[in-house]
Protein backbone atom coordinates (compact mmCIF):
# COMPACT_ATOMS: atom_id res chain seq x y z
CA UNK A 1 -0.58 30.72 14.19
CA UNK A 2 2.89 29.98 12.68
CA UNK A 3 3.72 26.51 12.07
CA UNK A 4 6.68 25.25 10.39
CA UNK A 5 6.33 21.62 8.91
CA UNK A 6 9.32 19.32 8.74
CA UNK A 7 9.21 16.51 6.11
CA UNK A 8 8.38 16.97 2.73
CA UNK A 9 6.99 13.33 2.39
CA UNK A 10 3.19 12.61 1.79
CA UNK A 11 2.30 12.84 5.56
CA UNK A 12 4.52 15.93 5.77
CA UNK A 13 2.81 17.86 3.06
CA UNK A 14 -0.44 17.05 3.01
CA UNK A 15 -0.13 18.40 7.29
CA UNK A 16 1.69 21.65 5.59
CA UNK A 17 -1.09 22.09 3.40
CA UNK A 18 -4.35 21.81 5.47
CA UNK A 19 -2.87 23.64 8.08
CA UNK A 20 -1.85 26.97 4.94
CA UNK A 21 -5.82 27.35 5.16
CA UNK A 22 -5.62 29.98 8.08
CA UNK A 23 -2.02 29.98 9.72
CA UNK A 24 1.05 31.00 7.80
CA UNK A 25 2.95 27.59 7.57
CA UNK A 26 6.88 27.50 6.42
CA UNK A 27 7.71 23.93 5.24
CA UNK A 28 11.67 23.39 5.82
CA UNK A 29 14.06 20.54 3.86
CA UNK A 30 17.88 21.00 3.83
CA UNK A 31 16.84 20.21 0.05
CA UNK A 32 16.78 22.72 -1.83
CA UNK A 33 15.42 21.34 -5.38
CA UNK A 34 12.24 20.08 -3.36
CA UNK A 35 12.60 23.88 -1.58
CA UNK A 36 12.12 25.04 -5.02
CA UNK A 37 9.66 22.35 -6.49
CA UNK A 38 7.09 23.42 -3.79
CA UNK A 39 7.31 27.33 -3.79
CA UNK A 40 6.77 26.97 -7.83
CA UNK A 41 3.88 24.75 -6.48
CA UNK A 42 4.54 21.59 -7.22
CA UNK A 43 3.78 19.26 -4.30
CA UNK A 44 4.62 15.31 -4.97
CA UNK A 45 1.93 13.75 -3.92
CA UNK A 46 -0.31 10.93 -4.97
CA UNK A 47 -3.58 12.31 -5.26
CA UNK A 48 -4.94 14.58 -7.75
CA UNK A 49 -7.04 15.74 -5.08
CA UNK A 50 -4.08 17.83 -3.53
CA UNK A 51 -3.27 20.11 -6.33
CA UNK A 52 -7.20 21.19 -6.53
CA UNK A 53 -6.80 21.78 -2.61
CA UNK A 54 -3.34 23.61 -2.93
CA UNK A 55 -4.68 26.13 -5.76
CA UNK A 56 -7.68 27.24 -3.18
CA UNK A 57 -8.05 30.84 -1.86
CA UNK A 58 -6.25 31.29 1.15
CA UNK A 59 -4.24 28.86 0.68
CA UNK A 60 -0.56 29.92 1.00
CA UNK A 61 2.61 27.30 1.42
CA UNK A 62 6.08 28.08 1.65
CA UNK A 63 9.11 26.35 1.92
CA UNK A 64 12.95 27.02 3.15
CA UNK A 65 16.27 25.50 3.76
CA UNK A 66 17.24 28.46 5.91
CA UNK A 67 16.79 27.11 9.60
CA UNK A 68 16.34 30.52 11.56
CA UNK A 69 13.83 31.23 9.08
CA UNK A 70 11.94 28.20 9.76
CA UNK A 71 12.46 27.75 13.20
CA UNK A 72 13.02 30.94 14.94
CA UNK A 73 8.87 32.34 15.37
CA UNK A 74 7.31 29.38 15.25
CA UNK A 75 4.34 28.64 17.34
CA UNK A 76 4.46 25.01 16.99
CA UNK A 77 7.11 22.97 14.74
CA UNK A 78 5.67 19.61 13.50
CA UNK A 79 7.73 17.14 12.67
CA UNK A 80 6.68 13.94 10.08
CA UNK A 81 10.21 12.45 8.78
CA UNK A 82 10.77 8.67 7.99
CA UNK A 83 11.84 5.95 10.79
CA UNK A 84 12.35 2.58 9.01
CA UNK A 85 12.73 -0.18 10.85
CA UNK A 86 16.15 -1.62 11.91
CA UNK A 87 16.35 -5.42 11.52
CA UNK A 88 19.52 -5.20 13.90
CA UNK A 89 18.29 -3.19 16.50
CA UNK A 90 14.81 -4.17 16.56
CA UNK A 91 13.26 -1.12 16.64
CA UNK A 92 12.65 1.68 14.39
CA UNK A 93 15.95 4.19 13.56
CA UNK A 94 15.04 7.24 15.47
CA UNK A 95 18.39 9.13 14.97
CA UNK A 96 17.12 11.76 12.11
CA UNK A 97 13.97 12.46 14.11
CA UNK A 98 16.07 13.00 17.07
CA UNK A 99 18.48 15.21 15.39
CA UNK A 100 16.02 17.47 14.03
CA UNK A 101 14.43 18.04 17.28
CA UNK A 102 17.91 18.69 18.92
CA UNK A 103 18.65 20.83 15.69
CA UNK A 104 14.84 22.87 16.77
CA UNK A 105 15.21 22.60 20.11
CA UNK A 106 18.40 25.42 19.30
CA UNK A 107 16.26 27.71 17.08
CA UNK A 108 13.67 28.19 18.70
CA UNK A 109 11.97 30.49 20.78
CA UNK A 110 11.14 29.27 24.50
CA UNK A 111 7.79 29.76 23.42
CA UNK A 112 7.80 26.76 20.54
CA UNK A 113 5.85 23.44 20.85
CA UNK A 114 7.29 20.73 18.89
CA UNK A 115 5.03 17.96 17.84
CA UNK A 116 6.23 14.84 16.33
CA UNK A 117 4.16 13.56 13.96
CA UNK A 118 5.94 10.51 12.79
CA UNK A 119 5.89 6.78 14.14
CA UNK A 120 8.03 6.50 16.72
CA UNK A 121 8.70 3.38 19.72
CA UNK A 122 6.33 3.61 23.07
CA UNK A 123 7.99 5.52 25.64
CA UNK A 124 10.14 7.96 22.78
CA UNK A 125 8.71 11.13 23.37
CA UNK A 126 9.36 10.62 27.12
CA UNK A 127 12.62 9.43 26.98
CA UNK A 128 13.59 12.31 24.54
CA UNK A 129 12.19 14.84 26.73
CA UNK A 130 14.39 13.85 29.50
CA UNK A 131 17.16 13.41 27.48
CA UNK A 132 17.38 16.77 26.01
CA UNK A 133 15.74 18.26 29.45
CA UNK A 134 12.68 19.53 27.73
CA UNK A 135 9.12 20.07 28.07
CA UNK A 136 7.94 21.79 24.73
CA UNK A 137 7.74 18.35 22.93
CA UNK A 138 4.37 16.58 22.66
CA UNK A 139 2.92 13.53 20.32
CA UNK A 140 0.17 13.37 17.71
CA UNK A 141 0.49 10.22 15.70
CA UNK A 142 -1.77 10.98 11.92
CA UNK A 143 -3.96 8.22 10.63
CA UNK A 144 -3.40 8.80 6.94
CA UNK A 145 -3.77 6.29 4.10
CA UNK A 146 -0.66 6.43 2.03
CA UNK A 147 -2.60 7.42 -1.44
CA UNK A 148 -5.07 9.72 0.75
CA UNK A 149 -3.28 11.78 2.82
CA UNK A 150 -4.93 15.30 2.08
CA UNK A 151 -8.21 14.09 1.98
CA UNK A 152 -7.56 12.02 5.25
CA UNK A 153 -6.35 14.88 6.60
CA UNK A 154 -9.43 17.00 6.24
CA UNK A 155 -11.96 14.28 7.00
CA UNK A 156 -9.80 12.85 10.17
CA UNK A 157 -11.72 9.55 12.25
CA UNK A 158 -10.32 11.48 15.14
CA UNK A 159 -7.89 13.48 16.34
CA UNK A 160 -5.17 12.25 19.44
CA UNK A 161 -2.74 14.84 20.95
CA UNK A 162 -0.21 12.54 23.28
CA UNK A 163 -1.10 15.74 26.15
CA UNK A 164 -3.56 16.94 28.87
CA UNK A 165 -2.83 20.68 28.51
CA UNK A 166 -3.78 23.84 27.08
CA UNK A 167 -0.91 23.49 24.11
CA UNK A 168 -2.87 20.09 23.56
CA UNK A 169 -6.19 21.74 22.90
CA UNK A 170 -4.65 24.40 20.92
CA UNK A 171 -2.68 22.09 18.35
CA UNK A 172 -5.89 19.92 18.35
CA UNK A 173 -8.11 22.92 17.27
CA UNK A 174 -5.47 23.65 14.52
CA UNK A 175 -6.34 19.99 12.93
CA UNK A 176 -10.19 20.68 13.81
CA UNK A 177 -9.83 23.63 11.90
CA UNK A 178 -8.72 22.37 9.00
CA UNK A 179 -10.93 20.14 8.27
CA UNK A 180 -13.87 20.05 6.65
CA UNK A 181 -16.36 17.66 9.03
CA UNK A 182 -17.80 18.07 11.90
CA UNK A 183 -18.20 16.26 15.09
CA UNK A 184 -14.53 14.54 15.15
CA UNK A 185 -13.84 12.56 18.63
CA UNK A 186 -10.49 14.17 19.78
CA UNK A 187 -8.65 12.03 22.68
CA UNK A 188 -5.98 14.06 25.09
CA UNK A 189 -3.69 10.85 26.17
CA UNK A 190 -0.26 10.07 27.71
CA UNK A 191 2.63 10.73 24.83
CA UNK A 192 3.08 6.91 25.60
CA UNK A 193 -0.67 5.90 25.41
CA UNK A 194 -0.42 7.85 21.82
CA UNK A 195 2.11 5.74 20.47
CA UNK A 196 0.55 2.98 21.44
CA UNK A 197 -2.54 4.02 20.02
CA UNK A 198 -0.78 4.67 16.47
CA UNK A 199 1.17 1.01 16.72
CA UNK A 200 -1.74 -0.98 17.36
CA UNK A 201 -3.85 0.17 14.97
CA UNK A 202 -1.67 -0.11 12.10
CA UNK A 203 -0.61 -3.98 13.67
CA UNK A 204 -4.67 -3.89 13.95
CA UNK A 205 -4.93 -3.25 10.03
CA UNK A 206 -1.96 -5.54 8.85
CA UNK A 207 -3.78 -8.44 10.56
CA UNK A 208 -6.76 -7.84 8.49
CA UNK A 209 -4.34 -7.95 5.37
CA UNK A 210 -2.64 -11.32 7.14
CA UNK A 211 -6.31 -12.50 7.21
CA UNK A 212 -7.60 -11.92 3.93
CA UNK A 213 -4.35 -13.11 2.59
CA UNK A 214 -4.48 -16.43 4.48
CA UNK A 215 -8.24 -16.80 3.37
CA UNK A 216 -7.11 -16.62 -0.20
CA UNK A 217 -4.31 -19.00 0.11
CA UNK A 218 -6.84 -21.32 1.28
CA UNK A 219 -8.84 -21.07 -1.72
CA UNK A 220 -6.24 -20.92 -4.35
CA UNK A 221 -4.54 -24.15 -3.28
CA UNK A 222 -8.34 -25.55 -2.62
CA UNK A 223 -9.55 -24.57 -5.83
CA UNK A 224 -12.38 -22.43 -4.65
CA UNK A 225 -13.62 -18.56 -5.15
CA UNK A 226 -11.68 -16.11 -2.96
CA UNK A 227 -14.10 -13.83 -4.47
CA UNK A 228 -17.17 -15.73 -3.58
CA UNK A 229 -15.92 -16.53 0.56
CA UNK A 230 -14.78 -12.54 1.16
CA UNK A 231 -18.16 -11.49 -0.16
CA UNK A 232 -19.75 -13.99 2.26
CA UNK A 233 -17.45 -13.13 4.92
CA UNK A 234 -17.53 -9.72 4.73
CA UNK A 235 -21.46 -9.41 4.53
CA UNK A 236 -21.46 -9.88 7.89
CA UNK A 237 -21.83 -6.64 9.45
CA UNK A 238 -19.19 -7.22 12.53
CA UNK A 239 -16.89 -7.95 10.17
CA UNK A 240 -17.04 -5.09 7.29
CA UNK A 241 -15.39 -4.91 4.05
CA UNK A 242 -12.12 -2.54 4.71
CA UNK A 243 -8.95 -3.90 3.84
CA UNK A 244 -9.97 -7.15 2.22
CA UNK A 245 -8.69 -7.28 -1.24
CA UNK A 246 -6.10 -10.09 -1.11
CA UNK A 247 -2.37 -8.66 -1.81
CA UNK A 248 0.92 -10.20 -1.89
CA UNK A 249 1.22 -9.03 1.48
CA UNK A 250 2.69 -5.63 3.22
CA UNK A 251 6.11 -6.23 2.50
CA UNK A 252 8.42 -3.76 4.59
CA UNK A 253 5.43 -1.23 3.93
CA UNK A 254 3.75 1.15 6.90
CA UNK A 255 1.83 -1.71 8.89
CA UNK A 256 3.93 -4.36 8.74
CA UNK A 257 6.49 -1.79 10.31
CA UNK A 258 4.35 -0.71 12.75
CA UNK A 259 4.04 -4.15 13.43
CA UNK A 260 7.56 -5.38 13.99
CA UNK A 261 8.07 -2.67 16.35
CA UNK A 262 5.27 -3.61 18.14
CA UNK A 263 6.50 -6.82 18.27
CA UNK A 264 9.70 -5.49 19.95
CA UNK A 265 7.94 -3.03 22.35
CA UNK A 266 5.68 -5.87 23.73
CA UNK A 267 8.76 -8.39 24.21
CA UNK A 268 8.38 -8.62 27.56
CA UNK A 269 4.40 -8.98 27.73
CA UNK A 270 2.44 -12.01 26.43
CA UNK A 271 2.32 -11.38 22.15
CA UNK A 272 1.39 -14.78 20.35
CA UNK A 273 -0.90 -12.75 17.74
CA UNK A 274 1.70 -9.77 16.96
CA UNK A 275 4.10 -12.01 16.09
CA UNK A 276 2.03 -14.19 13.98
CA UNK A 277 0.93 -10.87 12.63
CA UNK A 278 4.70 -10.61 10.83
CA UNK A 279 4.88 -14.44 10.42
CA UNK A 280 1.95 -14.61 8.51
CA UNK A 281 2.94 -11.73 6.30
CA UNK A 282 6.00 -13.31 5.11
CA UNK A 283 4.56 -16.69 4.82
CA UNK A 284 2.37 -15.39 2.09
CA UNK A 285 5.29 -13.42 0.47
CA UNK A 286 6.56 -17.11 0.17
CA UNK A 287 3.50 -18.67 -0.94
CA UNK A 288 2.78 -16.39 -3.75
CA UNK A 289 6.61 -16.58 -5.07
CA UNK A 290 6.28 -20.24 -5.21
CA UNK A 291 2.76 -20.28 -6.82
CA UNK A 292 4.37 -18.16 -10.03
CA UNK A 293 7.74 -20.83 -9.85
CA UNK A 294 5.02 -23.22 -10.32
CA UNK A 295 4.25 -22.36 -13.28
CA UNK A 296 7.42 -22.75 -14.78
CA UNK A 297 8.32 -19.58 -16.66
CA UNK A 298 11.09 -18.64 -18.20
CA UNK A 299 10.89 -15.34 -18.10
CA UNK A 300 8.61 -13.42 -15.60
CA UNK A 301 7.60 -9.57 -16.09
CA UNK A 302 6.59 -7.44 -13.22
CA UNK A 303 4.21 -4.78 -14.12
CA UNK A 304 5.08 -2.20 -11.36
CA UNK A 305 7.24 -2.84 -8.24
CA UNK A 306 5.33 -0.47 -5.49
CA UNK A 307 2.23 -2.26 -3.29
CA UNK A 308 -0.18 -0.32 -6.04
CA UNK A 309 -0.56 2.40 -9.20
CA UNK A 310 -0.40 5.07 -6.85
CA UNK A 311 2.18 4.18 -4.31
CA UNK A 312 6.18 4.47 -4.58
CA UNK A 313 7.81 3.27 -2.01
CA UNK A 314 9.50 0.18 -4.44
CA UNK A 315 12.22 -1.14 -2.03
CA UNK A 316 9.88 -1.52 0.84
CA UNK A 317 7.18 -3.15 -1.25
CA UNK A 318 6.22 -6.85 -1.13
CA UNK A 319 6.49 -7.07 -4.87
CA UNK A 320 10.63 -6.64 -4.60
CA UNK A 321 10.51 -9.49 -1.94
CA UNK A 322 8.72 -11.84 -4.47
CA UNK A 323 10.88 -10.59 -7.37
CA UNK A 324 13.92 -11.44 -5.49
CA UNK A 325 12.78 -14.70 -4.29
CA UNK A 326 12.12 -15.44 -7.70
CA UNK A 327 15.31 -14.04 -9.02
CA UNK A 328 17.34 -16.37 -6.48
CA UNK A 329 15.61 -19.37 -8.25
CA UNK A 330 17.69 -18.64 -11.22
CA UNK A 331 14.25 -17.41 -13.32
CA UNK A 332 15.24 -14.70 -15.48
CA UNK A 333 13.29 -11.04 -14.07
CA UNK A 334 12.14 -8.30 -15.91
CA UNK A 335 10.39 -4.93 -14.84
CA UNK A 336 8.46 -2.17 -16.31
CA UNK A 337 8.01 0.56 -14.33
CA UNK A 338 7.85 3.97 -16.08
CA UNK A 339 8.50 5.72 -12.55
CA UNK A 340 11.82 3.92 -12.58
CA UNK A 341 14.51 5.23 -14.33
CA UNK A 342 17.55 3.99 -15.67
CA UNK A 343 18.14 0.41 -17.99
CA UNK A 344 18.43 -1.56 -14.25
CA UNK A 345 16.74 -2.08 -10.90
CA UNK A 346 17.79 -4.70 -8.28
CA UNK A 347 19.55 -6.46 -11.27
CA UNK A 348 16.98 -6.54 -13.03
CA UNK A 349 16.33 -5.35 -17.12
CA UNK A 350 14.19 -2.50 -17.16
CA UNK A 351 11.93 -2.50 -20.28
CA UNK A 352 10.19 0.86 -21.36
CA UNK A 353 8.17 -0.58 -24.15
CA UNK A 354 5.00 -1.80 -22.69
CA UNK A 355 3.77 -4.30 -25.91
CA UNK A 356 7.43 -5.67 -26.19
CA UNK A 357 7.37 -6.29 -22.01
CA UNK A 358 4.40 -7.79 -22.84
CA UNK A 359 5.61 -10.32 -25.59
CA UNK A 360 8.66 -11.29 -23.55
CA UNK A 361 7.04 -11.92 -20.54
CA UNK A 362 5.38 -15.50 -19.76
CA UNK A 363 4.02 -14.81 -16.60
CA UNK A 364 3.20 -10.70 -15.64
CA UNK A 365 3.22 -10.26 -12.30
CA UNK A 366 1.05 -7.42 -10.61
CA UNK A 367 -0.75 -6.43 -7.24
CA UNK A 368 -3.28 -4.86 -8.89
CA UNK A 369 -5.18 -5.61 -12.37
CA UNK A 370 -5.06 -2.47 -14.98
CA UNK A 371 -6.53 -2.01 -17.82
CA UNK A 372 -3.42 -2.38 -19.84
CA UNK A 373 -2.99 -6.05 -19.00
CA UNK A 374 -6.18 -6.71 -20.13
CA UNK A 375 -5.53 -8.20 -23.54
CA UNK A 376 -3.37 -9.90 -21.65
CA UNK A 377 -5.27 -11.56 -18.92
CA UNK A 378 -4.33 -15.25 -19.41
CA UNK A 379 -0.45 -14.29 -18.84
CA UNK A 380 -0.88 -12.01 -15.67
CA UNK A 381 -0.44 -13.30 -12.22
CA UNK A 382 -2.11 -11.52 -9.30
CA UNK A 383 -4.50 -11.58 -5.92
CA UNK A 384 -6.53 -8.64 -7.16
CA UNK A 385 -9.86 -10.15 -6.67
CA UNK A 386 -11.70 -6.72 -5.81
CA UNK A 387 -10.32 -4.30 -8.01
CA UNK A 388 -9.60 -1.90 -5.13
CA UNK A 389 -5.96 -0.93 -3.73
């Protein structure tokens, strides 16, 4: 098979790369400095895991910015490109994903399937089909972790093609192919069923964080062991131990996303726990700001301004929305953050030195403990109770 991948973030790659171990696959940017970065073999992403899977026999990945190259024999084109969420329109921003498939849709051969891959509204693949009067576009939301999306990708839960058809099966085998269990459920839906599918599990997963979160509020203000009530909690079998580590919350992050626009897609239908969902989340965004204003620093370091040590998505992380809480209380910020560069961010003094960030912090604020804080422990500030992202 030929497959051209669109997207050169972590979802976008890490589908380019699993699917180079026995079709030819073209990744395509209009950048051409990533272009380059990834036929020298470079791929940016978060796991060291990738780079052992991208130097495997067999393996061969190549990217363009030339369209007819990319487009013009391609069996299927998959698509994985970003759609934030609009605050004004209440709904994620489509218009790049739409563009591209217009942009596809006039390069390629009748023969091409396009499959969009990123998270879109329920009801967009239909509505875009009739829109641009076509029939070659089908849904397959991923279910990758942020930090694990190769290995995610070849150990899927399952595998959901938005399609009852022969093209369905055939894109289906291409992700059964690639990976490297056996026995994975695969589910041939509506495209709209799909979505849905994708939206409510990631509104499924920020409610655990909203939970968790909430739990721990409880016993920090109560003076009890978050520690010691998850582990009792979570011992219960029906109940598990995924996604319990208390955070600061999901910030603008992938769930919480997911579950604004779910929030807007069920508008119209009864929705008391998806919106508490999002109200929850920012609650606790609150709560932990004013816990650190409590203590009354002067100055407050933040060790790190993405959701954890392996993410990097800083202006959608909840850490920003603390910081600038903070900052609007007139307590003097600063950040260190060697993936940052420059002397600024968000107003904020950048230091590079991690001892003297240390020394001129009174409070260090950070999602997750590391083990360069620790002979700092009694300044740092954080929810990490399980030492797990």
């Amino acid at each position: 098979m030929r497959i051209t991948v669109i997207g050169t973030g972590f979802v976008g790659l890490s589908n380019a790369l699993i699917f180079s171990k026995k079709n030819a696959v073209i990744v395509y940017d209009s950048d051409k400095s990533k272009v380059d970065l990834i036929n020298k073999g470079q791929l940016p992403l978060p796991e060291e895991f990738a780079d052992s899977y991208f130097l495997r026999d067999g393996v061969a990945l190549t990217a363009t910015s030339c369209k007819y190259t990319a487009f013009s024999d391609a069996d299927f084109v998959v698509i994985s490109v970003p759609t934030d969420f609009d605050v004004n329109a209440n709904s994620f921003n489509t218009d790049l994903l739409e563009k591209i498939i217009t942009d596809v849709i006039s390069h390629t051969n009748k023969s091409s399937v396009i499959v969009v891959r990123s998270t879109v509204p329920v009801g967009f693949t239909e509505r875009v089909c009739k829109k641009l009067d076509s029939k070659d576009i089908l849904y397959s939301p991923d279910f990758l972790g942020e930090y694990n999306t190769v290995s995610d990708s070849i150990y899927p839960s399952r595998i959901i093609v938005g399609e009852k058809s022969h093209r369905a099966e055939t894109f289906a085998g291409l992700i059964f192919d690639a990976a490297e269990k056996e026995n994975i459920p695969v589910i041939y839906t509506s495209s709209t069923e799909a979505e849905a599918i994708k939206l409510f599990t990631n509104a499924y997963l920020s409610m655990r964080v909203a939970y968790f979160n909430e739990l721990d509020s409880f016993a920090y203000v109560s003076g009890l062991s978050s520690l010691q009530i998850i582990t009792g909690v979570c011992s219960d079998p029906r109940v598990g131990h995924g996604y319990n580590n208390p955070s600061f919350g999901c910030g603008a992050g992938v769930e919480n996303k997911d579950t604004k626009q779910l929030r807007s897609s069920c508008s119209d239908n009864p929705n008391d726990l998806i919106r508490a969902i999002v109200n929850s989340n920012e609650t606790r965004i609150d709560f932990i700001a004013e816990s650190i204003i409590k203590l009354k620093p002067y100055t407050v370091g933040f060790y790190g301004l993405a959701v954890n040590s392996e993410a990097g998505n800083f202006l959608q992380s909840s850490t920003v929305c603390v910081m600038n809480i903070i900052k609007s209380k007139g307590v003097e910020v600063i950040i260190y953050d060697p993936k940052i560069d420059g002397e600024e961010y968000l107003d904020a003094q950048l230091i590079r030195n991690l001892d003297l960030f240390k020394m001129l912090s009174d409070v260090i604020v950070t999602q997750r403990m590391v083990p360069e804080l620790k002979n700092v422990c009694e300044k740092v500030y954080t929810r990490d109770i399980l030492g797990t992202n």
